[in-house]
Structures are given as structure tokens and as C-alpha cells.
C-alpha atoms as a PDB file:
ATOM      1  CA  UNK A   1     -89.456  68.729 -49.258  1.00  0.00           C
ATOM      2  CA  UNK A   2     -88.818  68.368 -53.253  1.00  0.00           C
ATOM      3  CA  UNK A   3     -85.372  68.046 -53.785  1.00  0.00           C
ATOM      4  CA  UNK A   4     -85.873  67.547 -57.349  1.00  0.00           C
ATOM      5  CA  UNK A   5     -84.254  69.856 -59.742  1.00  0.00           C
ATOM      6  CA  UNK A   6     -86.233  72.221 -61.673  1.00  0.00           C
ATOM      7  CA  UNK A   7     -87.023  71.012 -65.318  1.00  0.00           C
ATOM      8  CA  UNK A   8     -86.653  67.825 -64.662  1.00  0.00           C
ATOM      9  CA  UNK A   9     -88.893  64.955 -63.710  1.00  0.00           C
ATOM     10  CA  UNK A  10     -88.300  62.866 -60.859  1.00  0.00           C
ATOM     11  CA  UNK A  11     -86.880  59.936 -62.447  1.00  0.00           C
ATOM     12  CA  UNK A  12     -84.524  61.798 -64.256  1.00  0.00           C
ATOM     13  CA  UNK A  13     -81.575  61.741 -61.729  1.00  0.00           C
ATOM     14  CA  UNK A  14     -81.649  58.333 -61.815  1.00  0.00           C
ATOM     15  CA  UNK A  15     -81.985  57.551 -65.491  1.00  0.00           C
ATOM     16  CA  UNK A  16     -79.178  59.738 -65.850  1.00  0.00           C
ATOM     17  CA  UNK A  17     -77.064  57.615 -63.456  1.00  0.00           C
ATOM     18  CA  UNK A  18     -78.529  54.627 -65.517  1.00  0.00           C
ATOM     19  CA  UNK A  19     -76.883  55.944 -68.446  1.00  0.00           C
ATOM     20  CA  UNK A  20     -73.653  56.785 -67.133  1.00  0.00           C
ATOM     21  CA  UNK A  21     -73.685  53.401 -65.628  1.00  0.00           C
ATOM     22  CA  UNK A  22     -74.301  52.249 -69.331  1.00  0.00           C
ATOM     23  CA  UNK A  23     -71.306  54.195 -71.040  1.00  0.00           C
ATOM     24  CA  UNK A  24     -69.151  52.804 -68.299  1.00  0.00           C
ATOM     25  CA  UNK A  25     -70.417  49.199 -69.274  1.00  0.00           C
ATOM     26  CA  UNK A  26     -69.121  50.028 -73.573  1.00  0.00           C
ATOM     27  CA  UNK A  27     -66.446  51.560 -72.209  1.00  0.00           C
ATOM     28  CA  UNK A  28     -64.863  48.248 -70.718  1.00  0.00           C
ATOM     29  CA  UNK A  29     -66.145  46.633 -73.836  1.00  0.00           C
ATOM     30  CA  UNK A  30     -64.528  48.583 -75.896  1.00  0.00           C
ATOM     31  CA  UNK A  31     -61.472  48.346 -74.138  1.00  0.00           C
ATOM     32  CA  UNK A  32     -62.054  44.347 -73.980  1.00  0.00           C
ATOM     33  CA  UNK A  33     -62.320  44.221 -78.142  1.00  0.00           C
ATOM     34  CA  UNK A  34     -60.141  47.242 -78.636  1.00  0.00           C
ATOM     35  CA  UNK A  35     -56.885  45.335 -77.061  1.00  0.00           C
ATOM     36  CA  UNK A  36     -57.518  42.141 -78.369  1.00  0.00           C
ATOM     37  CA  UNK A  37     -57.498  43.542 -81.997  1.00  0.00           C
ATOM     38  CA  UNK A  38     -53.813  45.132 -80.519  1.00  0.00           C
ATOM     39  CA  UNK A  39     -52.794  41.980 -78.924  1.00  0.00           C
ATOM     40  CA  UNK A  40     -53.859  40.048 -82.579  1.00  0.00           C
ATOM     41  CA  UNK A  41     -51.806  42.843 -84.068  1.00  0.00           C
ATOM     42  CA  UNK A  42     -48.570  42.200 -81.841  1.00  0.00           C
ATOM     43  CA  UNK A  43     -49.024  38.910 -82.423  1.00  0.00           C
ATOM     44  CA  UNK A  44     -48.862  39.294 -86.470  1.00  0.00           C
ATOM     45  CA  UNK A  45     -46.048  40.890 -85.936  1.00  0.00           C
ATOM     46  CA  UNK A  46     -44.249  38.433 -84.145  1.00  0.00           C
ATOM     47  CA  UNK A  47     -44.777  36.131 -86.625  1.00  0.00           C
ATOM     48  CA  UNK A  48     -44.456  38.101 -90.433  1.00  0.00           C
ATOM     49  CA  UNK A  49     -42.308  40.364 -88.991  1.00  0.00           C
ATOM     50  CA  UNK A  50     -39.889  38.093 -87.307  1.00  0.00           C
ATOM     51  CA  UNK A  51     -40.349  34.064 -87.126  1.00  0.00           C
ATOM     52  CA  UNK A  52     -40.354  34.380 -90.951  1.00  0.00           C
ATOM     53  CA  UNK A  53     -37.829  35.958 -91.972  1.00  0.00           C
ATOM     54  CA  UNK A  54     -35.536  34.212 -88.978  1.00  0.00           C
ATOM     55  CA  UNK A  55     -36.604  30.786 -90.921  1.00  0.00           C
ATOM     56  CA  UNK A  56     -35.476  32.386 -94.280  1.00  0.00           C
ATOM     57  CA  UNK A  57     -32.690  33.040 -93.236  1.00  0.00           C
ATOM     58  CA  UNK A  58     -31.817  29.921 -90.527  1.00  0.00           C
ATOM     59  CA  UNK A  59     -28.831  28.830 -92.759  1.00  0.00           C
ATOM     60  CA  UNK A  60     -27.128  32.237 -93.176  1.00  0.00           C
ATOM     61  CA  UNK A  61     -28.031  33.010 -89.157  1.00  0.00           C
ATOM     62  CA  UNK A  62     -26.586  29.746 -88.317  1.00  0.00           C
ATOM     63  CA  UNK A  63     -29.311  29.123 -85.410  1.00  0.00           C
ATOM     64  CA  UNK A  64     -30.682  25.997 -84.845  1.00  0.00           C
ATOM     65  CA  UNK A  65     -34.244  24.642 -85.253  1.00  0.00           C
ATOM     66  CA  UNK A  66     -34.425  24.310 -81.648  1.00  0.00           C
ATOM     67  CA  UNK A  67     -33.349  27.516 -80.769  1.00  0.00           C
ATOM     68  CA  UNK A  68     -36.012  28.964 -83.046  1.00  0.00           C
ATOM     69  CA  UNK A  69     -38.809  26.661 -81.857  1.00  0.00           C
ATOM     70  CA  UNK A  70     -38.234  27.479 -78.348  1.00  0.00           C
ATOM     71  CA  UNK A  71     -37.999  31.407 -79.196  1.00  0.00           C
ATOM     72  CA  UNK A  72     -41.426  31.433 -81.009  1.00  0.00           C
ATOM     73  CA  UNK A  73     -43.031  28.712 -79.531  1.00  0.00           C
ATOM     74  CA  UNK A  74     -46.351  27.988 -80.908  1.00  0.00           C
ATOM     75  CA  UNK A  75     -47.318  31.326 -81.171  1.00  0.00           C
ATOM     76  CA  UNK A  76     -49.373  30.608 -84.116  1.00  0.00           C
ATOM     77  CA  UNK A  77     -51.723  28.327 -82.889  1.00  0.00           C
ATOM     78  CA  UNK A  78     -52.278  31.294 -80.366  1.00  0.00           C
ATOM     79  CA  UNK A  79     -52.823  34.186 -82.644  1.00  0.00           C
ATOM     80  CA  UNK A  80     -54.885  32.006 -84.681  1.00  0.00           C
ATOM     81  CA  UNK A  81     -57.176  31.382 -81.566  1.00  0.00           C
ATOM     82  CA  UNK A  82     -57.199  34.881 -80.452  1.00  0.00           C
ATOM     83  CA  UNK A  83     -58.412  35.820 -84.448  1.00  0.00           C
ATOM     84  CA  UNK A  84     -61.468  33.423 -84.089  1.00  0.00           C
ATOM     85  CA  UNK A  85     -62.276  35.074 -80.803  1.00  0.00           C
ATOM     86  CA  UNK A  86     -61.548  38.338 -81.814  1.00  0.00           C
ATOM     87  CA  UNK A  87     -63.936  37.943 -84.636  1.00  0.00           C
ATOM     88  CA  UNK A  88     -67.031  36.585 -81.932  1.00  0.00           C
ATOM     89  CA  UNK A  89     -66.234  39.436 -79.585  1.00  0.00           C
ATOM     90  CA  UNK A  90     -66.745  41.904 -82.334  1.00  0.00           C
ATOM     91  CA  UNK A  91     -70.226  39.945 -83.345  1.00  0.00           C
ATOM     92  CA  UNK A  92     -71.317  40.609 -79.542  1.00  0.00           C
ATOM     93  CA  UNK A  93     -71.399  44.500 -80.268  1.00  0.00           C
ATOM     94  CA  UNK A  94     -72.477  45.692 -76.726  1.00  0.00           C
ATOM     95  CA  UNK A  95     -74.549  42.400 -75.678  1.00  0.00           C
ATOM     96  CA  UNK A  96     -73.110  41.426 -72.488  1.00  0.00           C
ATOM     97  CA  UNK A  97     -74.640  37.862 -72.383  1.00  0.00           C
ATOM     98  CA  UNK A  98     -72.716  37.341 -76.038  1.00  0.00           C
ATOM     99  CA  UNK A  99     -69.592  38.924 -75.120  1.00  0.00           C
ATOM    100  CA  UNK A 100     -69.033  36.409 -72.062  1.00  0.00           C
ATOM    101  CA  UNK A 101     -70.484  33.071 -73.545  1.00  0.00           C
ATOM    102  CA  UNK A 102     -67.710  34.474 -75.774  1.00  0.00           C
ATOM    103  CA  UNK A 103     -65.363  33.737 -73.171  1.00  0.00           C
ATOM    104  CA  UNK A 104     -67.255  30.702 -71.832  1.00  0.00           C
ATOM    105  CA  UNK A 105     -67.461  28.758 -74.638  1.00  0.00           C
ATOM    106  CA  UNK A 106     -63.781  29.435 -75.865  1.00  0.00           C
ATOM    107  CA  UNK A 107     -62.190  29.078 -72.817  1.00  0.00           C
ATOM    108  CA  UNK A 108     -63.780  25.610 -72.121  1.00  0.00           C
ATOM    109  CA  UNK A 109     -62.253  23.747 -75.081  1.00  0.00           C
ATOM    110  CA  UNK A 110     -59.058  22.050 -74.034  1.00  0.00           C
ATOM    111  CA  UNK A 111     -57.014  23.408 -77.126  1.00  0.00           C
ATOM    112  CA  UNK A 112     -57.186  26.600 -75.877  1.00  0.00           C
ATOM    113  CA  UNK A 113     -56.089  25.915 -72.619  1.00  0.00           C
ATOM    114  CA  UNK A 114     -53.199  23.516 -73.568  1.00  0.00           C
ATOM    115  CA  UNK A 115     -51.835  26.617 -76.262  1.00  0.00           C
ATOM    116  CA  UNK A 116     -51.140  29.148 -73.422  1.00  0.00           C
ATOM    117  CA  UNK A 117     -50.498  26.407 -70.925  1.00  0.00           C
ATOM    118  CA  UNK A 118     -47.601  25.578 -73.477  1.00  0.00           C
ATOM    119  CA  UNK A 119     -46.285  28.854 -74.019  1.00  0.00           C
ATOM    120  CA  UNK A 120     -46.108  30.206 -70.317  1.00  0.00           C
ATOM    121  CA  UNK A 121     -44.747  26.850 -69.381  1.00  0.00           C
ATOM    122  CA  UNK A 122     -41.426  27.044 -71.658  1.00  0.00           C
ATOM    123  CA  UNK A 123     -41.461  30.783 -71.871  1.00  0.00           C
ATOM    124  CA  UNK A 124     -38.343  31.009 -69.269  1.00  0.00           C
ATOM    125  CA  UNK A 125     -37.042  28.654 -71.408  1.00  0.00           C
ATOM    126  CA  UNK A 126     -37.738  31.498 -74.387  1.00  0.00           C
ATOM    127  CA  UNK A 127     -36.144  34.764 -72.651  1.00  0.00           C
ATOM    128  CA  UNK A 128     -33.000  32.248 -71.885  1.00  0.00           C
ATOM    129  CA  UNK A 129     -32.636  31.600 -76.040  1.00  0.00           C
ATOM    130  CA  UNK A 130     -33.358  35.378 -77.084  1.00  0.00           C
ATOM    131  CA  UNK A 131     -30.514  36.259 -74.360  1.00  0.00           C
ATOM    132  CA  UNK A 132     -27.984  33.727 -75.979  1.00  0.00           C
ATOM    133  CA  UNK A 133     -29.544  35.090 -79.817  1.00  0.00           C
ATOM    134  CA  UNK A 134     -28.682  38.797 -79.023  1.00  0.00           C
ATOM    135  CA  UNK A 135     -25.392  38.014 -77.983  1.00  0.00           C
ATOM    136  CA  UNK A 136     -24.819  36.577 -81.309  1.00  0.00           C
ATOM    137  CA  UNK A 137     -23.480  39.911 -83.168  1.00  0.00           C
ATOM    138  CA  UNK A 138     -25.124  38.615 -86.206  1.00  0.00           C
ATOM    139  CA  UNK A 139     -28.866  37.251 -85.082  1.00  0.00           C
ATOM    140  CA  UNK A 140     -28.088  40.488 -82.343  1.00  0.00           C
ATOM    141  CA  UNK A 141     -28.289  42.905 -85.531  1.00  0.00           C
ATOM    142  CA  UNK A 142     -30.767  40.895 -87.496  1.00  0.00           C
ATOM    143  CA  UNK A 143     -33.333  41.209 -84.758  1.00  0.00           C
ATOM    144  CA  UNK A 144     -32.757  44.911 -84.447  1.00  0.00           C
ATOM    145  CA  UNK A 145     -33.083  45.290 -88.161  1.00  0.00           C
ATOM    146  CA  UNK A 146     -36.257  43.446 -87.811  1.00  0.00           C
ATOM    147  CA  UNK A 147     -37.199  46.143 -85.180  1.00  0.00           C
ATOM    148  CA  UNK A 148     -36.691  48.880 -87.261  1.00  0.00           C
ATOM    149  CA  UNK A 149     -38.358  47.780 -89.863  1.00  0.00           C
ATOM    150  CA  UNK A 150     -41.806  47.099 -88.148  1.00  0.00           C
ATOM    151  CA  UNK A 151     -42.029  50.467 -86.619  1.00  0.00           C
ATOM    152  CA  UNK A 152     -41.460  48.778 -82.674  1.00  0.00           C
ATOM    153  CA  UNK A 153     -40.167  51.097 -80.319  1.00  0.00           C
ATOM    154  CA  UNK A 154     -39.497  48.158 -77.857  1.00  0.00           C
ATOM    155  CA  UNK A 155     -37.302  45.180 -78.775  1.00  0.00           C
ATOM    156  CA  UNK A 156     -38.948  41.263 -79.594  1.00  0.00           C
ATOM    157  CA  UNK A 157     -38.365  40.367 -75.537  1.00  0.00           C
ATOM    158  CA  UNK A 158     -41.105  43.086 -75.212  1.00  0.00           C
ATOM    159  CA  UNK A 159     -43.468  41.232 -77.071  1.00  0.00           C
ATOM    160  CA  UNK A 160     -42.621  37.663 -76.698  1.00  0.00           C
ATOM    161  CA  UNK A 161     -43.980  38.346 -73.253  1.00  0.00           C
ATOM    162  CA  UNK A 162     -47.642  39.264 -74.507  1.00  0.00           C
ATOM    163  CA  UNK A 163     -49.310  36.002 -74.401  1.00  0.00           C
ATOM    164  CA  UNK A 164     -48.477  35.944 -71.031  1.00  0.00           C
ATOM    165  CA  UNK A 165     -49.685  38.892 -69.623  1.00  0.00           C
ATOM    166  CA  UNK A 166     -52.821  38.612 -72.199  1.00  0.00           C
ATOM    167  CA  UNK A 167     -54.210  35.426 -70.595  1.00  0.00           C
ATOM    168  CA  UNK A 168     -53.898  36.812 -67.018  1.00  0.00           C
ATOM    169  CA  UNK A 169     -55.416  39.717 -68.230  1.00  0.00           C
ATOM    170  CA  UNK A 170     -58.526  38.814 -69.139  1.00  0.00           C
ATOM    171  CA  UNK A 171     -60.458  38.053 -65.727  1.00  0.00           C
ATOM    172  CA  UNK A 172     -59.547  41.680 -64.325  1.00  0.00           C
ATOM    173  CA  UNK A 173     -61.399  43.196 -67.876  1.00  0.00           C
ATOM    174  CA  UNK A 174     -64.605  40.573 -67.178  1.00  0.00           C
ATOM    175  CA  UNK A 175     -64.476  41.635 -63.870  1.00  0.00           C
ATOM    176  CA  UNK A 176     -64.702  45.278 -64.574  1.00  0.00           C
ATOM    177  CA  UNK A 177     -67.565  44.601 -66.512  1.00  0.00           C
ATOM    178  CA  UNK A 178     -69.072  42.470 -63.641  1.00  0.00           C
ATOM    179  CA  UNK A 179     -69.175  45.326 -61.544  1.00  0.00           C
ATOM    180  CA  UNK A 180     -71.255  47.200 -64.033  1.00  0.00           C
ATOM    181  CA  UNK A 181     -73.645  44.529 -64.744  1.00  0.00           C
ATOM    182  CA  UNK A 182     -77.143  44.345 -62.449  1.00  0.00           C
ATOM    183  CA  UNK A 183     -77.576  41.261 -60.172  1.00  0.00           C
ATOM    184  CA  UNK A 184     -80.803  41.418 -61.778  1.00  0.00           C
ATOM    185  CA  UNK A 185     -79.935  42.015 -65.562  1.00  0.00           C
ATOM    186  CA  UNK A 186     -79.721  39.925 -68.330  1.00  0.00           C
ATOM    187  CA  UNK A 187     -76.126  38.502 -68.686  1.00  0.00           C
ATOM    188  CA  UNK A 188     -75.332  38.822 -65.047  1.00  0.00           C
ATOM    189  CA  UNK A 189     -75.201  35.173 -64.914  1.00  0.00           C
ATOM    190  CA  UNK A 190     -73.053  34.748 -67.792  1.00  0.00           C
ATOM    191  CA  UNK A 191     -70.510  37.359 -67.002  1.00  0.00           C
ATOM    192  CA  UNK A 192     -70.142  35.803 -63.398  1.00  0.00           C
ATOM    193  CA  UNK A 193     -69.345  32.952 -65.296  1.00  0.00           C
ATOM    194  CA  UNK A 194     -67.265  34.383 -67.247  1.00  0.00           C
ATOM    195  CA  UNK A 195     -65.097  35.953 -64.888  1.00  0.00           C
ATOM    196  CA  UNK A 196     -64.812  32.567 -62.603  1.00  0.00           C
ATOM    197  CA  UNK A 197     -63.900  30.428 -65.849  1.00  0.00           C
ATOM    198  CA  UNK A 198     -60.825  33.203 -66.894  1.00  0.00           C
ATOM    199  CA  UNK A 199     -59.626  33.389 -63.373  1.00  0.00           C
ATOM    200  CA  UNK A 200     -59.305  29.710 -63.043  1.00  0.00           C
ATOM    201  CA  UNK A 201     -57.695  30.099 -66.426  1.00  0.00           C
ATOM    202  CA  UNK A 202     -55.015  32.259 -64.992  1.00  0.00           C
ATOM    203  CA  UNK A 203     -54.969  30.236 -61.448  1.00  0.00           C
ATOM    204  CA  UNK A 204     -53.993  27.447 -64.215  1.00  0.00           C
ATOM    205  CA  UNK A 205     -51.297  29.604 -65.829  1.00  0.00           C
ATOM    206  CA  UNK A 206     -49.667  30.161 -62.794  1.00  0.00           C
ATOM    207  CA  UNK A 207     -49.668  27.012 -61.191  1.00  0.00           C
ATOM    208  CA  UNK A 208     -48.041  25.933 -64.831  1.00  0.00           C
ATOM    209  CA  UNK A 209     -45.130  28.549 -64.661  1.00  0.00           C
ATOM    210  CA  UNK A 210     -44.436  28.037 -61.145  1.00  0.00           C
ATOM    211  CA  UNK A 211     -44.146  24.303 -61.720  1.00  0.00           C
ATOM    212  CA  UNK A 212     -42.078  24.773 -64.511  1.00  0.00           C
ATOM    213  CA  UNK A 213     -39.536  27.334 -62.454  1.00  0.00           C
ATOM    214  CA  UNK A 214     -39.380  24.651 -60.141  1.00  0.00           C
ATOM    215  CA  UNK A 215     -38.174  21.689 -62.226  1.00  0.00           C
ATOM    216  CA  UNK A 216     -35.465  23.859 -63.377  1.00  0.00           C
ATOM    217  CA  UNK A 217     -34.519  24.939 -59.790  1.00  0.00           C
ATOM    218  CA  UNK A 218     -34.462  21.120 -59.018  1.00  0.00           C
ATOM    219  CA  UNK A 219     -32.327  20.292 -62.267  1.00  0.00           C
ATOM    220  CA  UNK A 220     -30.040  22.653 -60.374  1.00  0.00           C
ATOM    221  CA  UNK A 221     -29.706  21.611 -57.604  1.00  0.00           C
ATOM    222  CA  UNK A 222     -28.693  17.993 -58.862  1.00  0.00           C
ATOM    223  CA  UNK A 223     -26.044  19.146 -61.185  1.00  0.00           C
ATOM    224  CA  UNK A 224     -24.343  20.699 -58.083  1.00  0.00           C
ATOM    225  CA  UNK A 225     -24.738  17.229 -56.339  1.00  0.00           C
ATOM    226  CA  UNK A 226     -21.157  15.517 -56.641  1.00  0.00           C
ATOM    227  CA  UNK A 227     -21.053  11.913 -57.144  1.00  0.00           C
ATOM    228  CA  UNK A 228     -24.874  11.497 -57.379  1.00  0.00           C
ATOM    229  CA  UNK A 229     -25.800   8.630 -58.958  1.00  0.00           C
ATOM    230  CA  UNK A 230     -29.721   7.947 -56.862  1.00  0.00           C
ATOM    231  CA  UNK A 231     -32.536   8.351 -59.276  1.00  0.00           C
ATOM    232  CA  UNK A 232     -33.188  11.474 -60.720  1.00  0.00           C
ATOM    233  CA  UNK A 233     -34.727  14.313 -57.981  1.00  0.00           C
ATOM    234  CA  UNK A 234     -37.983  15.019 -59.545  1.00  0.00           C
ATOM    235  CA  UNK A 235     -38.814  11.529 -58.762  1.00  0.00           C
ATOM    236  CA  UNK A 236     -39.012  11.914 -54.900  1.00  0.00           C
ATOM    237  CA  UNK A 237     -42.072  14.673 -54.820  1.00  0.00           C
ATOM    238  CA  UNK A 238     -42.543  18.357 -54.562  1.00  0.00           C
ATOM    239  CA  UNK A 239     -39.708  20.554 -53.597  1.00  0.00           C
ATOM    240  CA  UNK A 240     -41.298  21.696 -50.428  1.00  0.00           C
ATOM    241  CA  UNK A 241     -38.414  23.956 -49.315  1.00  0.00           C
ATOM    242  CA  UNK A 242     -35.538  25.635 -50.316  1.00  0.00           C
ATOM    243  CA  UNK A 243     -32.735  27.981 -48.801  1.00  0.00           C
ATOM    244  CA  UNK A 244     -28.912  29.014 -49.394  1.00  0.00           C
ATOM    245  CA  UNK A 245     -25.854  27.838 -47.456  1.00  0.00           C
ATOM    246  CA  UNK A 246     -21.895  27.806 -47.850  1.00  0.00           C
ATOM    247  CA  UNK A 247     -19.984  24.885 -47.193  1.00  0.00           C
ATOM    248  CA  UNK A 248     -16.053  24.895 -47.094  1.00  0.00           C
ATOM    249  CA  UNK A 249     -14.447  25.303 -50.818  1.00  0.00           C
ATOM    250  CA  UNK A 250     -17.525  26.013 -52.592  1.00  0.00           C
ATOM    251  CA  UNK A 251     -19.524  29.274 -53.306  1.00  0.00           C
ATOM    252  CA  UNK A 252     -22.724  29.674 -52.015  1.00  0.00           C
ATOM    253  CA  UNK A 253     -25.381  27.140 -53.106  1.00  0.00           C
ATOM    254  CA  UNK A 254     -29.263  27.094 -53.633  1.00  0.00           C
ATOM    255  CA  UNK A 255     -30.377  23.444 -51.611  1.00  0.00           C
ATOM    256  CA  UNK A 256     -33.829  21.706 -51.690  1.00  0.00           C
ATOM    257  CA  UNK A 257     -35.525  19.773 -49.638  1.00  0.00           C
ATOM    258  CA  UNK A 258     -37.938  17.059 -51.362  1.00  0.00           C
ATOM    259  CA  UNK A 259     -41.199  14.912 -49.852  1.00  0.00           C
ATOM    260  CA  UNK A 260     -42.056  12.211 -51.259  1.00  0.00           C
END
């Protein structure tokens, strides 16, 4: 029996999933371009709205050079990336096989890698210094005034934080997309691609941060050693394990068990 509607031909179920299937596909493009000219944005913000006028006023602020690199990091290196990127993603238009050599070809140059790999690593090390900065009554109320001024409705902790959630962002977006792309079509190899090339990206990221929390857990862990004087703990391997005990006249304590 015809189970076509009437009017239409018999293809036309079908070319109108097609299409849908299409709009789905600019959709996530969209939102892949769309955020990243936000996230560029946030970034230029940071930086003009912000580092600048904390290094203008350094002397006055009395905060150190350290304190300040650790707080911004190298956040311009990374906006500067993400502007060059930005500007190939918005060549690519809707051309899938662009878009993710995009990706691809960005994402394979070392510098790029090492910039986020840099950030996440320290960026504990970042939310510790803005928590010491905003107890300062003085850098506390400069920062705020620095708020109001761009507009933010969330403080500079709120968007310190971006490059970090950016990076590990970007394999669930190229995976959306995946799903929308053929096996067949042009671009499907690309955007598989793609999508493994990001997600080792954040795999990366992670590993980096958790090694990172680690160290500092270790550096812990010695100070609370009394009368130490072996070589220094990150010397003797991995942490492998950790736990809490109490022992008689002391609070509880985080321990750590090494392998060499």
C-alpha cells in the first residue's frame, strides 16, 4: 500500500529528513564559531580589562610580579591563538572538511599544546593568588571596580577558569558534529580526526592537572615530615596511594605512599 503523503513525491520524506539533518549540522557550527568569538571576547577582557590596568597600577597595589604572573598566566599567547583560529573557523563557513582540518592542523603544532598545557598546569596555583589578592582590601576593591566597569556579572575567578573548560570543550562540539556527518560524506574522515586529535588534547590536559595536584599533595606531605632530611619525595616515583590517619599529638594528616 502507498503510504506516501498526498502532494508529495516519494522522496520527499526523506529529503526533508536530509535537510533537517543539515540545519542540525550549522547549528553545531554555529555554536562551534559562535562561542569561540565569546571565549576570544572573555579573553580580551581578561587582559584590557584587568592584567593592564593591575600592571599600571603594580606600585600603588603593592603586588608583586609574581603574584601577577601567576594570576594571568600566559593568557595572551592563548587568546592570541584562539584569534588566529577563530579567524580559520569563520573562513570554513559551513564546510565540514575545513572546519576540522581547522582543528587538525592547529591542534598538531606543539605551541598550542604547550600554551594550555601551561595554563591548566599552574592554574591551582592561580585560584590560590586571586584568594590571597581579594583578601587584600585594596587589590579586593580594585578587582571589583574592574568588574563593574566591564559590565561582568561574575567576578575575574569566573573567567580565569575559561581556558580550562574551553580546551576540554572542544571534542564534545566535534563530536556533535560527528554524529551528523555521513560515514559516507565528504569530511567524515576529517571530523573523525578531528574529534580523536581534541580528545587526546583534553586526555593531555588532564593528565597535566592531575600531575600537577599531585606534586603539591607530595610537597605536603614532606613539610609535615619532622626531621626529614632523605632526598626530596618526588624523587622516589609516583604517589601510588594515599589515605588519612591520626597519630598521638598531632591532627589528622594526609600520608603517601611512593614506588619507585
Amino acid at each position: 500500500m502507498d503510504q506516501s503523503i498526498p502532494g508529495e513525491t516519494p522522496n520527499a520524506t526523506t529529503a526533508a529528513a536530509v535537510e533537517v539533518k543539515k540545519s542540525k549540522r550549522e547549528q553545531i557550527i554555529d555554536e562551534i564559531v559562535s562561542t569561540e568569538v565569546m571565549y576570544v571576547k572573555d579573553l580580551t577582557e581578561i587582559i584590557d580589562g584587568y592584567e593592564t590596568p593591575v600592571l599600571d597600577n603594580m606600585d600603588t597595589l603593592d603586588i608583586s610580579d609574581e603574584d601577577i604572573l601567576a594570576l594571568f598566566n600566559n593568557i595572551e599567547e592563548i587568546r592570541d591563538s584562539s584569534k588566529y583560529m577563530l579567524r580559520e573557523l569563520e573562513k570554513c563557513q559551513y564546510d565540514v572538511k575545513s572546519l576540522a582540518n581547522t582543528f587538525i592542523v592547529t591542534w598538531e603544532k606543539e605551541a598550542s599544546l604547550k600554551q594550555y598545557s601551561d595554563y591548566c598546569r599552574v592554574y591551582p596555583q592561580t585560584i590560590k593568588v586571586l584568594t590571597k589578592c581579594l583578601k587584600n582590601d585594596m587589590l579586593g576593591q580594585f578587582l571589583k571596580a574592574c568588574q563593574l566597569k566591564l559590565h561582568h556579572m561574575l567576578p575575574l575567578g569566573a573567567y580565569l577558569i575559561k581556558p580550562v573548560q574551553r580546551v576540554l570543550k572542544y571534542s564534545l562540539l566535534l563530536e556533535k558534529l560527528d554524529k551528523c556527518v555521513k560515514p559516507d560524506e565528504d569530511g567524515k574522515e576529517e571530523i573523525v580526526a578531528a574529534f580523536h586529535t581534541m580528545t587526546q588534547v583534553a586526555e593531555h590536559i588532564n593528565e597535566v592537572k592531575k600531575d600537577y595536584e599531585i606534586s603539591l599533595l607530595v610537597q605536603e606531605i614532606q613539610s609535615q615530615l619532622i626531621g626529614w632530611e632523605g632526598a626530596d619525595l618526588m624523587t622516589y616515583g609516583d604517589l601510588v596511594m594515599q589515605d588519612t590517619f591520626k597519630y598521638l599529638g598531632n591532627k589528622t594528616t594526609n600520608a603517601g605512599i611512593h614506588l619507585a
